[in-house]
Protein backbone atom coordinates (compact mmCIF):
# COMPACT_ATOMS: atom_id res chain seq x y z
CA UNK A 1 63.92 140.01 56.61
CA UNK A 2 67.07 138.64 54.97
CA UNK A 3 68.62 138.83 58.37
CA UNK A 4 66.29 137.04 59.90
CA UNK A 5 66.44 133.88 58.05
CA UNK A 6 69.97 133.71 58.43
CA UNK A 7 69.99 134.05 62.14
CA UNK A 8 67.27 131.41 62.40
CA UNK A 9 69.68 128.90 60.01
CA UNK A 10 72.69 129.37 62.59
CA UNK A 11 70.20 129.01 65.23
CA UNK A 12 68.93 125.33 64.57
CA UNK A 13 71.74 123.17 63.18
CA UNK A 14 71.17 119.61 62.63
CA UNK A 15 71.75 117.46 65.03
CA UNK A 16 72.20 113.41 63.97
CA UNK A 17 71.97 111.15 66.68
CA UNK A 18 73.92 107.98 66.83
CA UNK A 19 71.95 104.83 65.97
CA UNK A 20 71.33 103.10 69.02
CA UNK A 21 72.15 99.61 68.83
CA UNK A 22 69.90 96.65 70.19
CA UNK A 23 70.58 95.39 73.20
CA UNK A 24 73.09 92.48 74.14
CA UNK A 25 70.90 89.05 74.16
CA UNK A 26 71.34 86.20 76.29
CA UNK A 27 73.32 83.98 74.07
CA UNK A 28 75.55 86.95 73.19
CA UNK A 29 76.07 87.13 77.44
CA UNK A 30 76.71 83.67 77.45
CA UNK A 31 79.49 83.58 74.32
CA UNK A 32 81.07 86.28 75.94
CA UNK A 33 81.67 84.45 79.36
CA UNK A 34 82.79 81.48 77.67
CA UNK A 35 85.38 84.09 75.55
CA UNK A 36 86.43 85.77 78.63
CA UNK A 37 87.02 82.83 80.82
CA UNK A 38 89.42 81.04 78.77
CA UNK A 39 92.86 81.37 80.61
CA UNK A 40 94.78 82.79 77.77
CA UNK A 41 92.48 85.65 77.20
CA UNK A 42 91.07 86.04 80.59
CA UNK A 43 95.12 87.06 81.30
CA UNK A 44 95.31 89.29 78.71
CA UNK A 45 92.74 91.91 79.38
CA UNK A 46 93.06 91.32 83.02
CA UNK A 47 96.93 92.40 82.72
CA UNK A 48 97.73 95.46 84.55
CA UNK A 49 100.57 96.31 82.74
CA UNK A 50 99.81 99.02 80.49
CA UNK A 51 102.67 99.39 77.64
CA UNK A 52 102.42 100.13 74.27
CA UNK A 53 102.38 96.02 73.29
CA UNK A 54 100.24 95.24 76.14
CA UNK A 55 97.37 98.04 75.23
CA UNK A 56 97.37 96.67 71.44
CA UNK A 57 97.36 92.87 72.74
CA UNK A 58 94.01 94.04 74.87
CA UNK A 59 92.90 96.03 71.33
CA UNK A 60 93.38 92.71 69.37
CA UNK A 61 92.03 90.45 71.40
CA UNK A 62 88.50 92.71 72.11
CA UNK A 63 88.25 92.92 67.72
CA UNK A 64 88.68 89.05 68.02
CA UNK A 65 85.81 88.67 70.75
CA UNK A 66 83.82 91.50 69.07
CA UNK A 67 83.77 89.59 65.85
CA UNK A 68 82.82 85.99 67.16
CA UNK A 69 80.00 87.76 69.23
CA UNK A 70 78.93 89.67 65.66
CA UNK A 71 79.15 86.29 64.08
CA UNK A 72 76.45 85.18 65.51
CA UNK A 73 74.02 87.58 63.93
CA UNK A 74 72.54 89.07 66.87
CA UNK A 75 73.96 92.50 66.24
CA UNK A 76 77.44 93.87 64.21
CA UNK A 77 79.16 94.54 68.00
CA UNK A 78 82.52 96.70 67.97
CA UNK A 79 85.46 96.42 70.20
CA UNK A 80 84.37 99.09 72.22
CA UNK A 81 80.57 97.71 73.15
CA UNK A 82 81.94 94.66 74.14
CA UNK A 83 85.02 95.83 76.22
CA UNK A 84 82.21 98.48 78.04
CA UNK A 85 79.61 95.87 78.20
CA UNK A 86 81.96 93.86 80.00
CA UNK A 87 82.85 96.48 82.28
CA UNK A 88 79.30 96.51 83.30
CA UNK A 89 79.24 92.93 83.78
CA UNK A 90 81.81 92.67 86.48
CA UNK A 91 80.48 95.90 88.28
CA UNK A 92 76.96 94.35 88.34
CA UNK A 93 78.43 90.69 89.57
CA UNK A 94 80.04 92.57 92.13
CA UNK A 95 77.84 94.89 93.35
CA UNK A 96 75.16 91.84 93.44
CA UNK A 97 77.94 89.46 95.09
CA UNK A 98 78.73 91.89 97.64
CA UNK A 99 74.86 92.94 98.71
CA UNK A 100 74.23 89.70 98.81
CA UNK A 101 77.13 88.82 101.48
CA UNK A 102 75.74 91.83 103.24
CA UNK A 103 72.72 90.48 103.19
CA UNK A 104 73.57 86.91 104.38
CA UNK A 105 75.65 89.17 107.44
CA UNK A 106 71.91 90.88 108.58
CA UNK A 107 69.82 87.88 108.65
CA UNK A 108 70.93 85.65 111.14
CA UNK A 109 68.48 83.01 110.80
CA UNK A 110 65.61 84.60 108.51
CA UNK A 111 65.05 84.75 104.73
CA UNK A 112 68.07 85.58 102.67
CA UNK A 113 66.17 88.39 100.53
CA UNK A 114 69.18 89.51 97.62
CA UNK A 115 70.49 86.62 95.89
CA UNK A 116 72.58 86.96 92.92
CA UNK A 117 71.49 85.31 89.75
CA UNK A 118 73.77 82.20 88.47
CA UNK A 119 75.25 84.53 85.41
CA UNK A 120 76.62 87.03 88.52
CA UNK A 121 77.99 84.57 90.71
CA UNK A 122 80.08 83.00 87.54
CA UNK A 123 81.28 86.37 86.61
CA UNK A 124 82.36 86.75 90.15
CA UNK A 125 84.13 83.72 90.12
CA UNK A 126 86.36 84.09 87.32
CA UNK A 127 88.00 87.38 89.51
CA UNK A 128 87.93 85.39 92.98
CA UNK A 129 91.23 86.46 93.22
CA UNK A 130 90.80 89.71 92.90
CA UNK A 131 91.42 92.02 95.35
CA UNK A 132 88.24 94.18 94.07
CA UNK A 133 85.99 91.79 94.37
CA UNK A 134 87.07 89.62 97.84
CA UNK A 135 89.31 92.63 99.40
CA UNK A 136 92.30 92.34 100.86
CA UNK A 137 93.67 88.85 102.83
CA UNK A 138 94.10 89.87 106.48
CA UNK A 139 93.21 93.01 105.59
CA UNK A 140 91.08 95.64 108.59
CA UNK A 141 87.63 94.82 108.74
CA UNK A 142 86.47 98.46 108.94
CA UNK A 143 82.86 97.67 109.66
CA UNK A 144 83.35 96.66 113.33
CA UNK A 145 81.47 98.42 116.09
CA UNK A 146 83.99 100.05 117.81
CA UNK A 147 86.64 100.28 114.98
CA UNK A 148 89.35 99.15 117.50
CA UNK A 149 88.99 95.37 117.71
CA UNK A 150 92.36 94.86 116.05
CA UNK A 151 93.84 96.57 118.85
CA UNK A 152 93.06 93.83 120.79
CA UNK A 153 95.96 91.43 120.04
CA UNK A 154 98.34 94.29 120.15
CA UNK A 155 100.86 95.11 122.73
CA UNK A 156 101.82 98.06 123.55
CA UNK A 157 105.11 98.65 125.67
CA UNK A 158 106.16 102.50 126.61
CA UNK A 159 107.84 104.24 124.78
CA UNK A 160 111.52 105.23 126.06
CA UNK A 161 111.44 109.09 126.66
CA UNK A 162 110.05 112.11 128.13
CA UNK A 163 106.69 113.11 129.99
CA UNK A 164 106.28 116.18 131.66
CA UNK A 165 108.22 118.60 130.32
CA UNK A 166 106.79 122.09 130.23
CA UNK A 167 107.99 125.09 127.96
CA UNK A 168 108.89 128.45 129.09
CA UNK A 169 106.74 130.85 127.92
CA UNK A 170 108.09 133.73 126.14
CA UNK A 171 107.29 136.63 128.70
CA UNK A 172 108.44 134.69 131.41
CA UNK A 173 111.91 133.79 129.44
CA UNK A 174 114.92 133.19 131.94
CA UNK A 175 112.96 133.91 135.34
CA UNK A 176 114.33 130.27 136.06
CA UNK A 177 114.88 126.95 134.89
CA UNK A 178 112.33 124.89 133.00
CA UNK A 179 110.10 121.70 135.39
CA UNK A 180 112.72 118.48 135.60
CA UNK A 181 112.10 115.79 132.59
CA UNK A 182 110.67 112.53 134.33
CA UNK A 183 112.43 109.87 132.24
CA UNK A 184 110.95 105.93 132.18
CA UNK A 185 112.94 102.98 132.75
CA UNK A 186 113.25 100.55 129.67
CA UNK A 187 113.77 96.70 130.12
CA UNK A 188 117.44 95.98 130.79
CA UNK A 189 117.47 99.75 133.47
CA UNK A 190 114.33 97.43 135.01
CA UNK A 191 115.99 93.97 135.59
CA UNK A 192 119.52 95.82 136.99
């Protein structure tokens, strides 16, 4: 019986589960735009650079936003809520931004049916030059019909060297010579 008790005790630890906290309001959202979008900071944690000083600059200045945010007495947010919330505000504005292009690309003339909300759009906006969010200038437009369109504009001259030539093959080796290379003319062989 003894043994029993103590197998049931290993059994069933306890588990504590992490307080959930509430969730971010709208004047918390709205702060945190208005943090993020000021030049100095918006360059900060947009930096790609990823040293040792540039990692604790990012550190500092999420604490900093973290603790105007808590000031207002919504919620006690940490660094790491509002860098991750953040994260999730830029991939929502962007996947909202970019259905809503798609969408404006199927309708032609009819009802535009997703439309991203104003808070989406201004996210968006601060990373308009972002190759994430607007792709790449001049970049292939891989959604074309026939995939080939920027062939188009291309020209395409021949390339100097051989067609035609044919291998022996190996039970036939040195029966007799191989077929003659054909060779093609460039330019300057042309206008001689």
């Amino acid at each position: 019986m003894a043994s029993q008790a103590d197998a049931s005790s290993v059994t069933s630890p306890e588990i504590k589960r992490k307080k959930r906290s509430i969730n971010f309001s709208n004047t918390e959202i709205l702060k945190f735009e208005e943090l993020v979008k000021d030049e100095k900071t918006f360059s900060i944690l947009t930096n790609k650079f990823s040293n040792t000083v540039n990692n604790k600059m990012k550190k500092d200045m999420w604490t900093k936003i973290a603790e105007v945010i808590s000031a207002q007495g919504i919620a006690v947010r940490t660094a790491d809520e509002c860098s991750n919330k953040w994260q999730n505000l830029k991939r929502e504005s962007k996947a909202a931004v970019t259905s809503e292009k798609l969408e404006r690309r199927k309708t032609g003339r009819g009802t535009l049916t997703a439309v991203a909300d104003e808070q989406k759009v201004r996210i968006a906006e601060m990373y308009k030059d972002s190759a994430s969010f607007n792709g790449i200038i001049g970049g292939l437009d891989s959604d074309e019909a026939d995939g080939r369109h920027f062939l188009s504009n291309t020209t395409v001259a021949p390339a100097v060297g051989t067609v035609g030539q044919t291998e022996q093959s190996s039970d036939s080796c040195n029966k007799g010579p191989a077929k003659k290379q054909k060779k093609f003319a460039t330019k300057s062989e042309e206008l001689q």
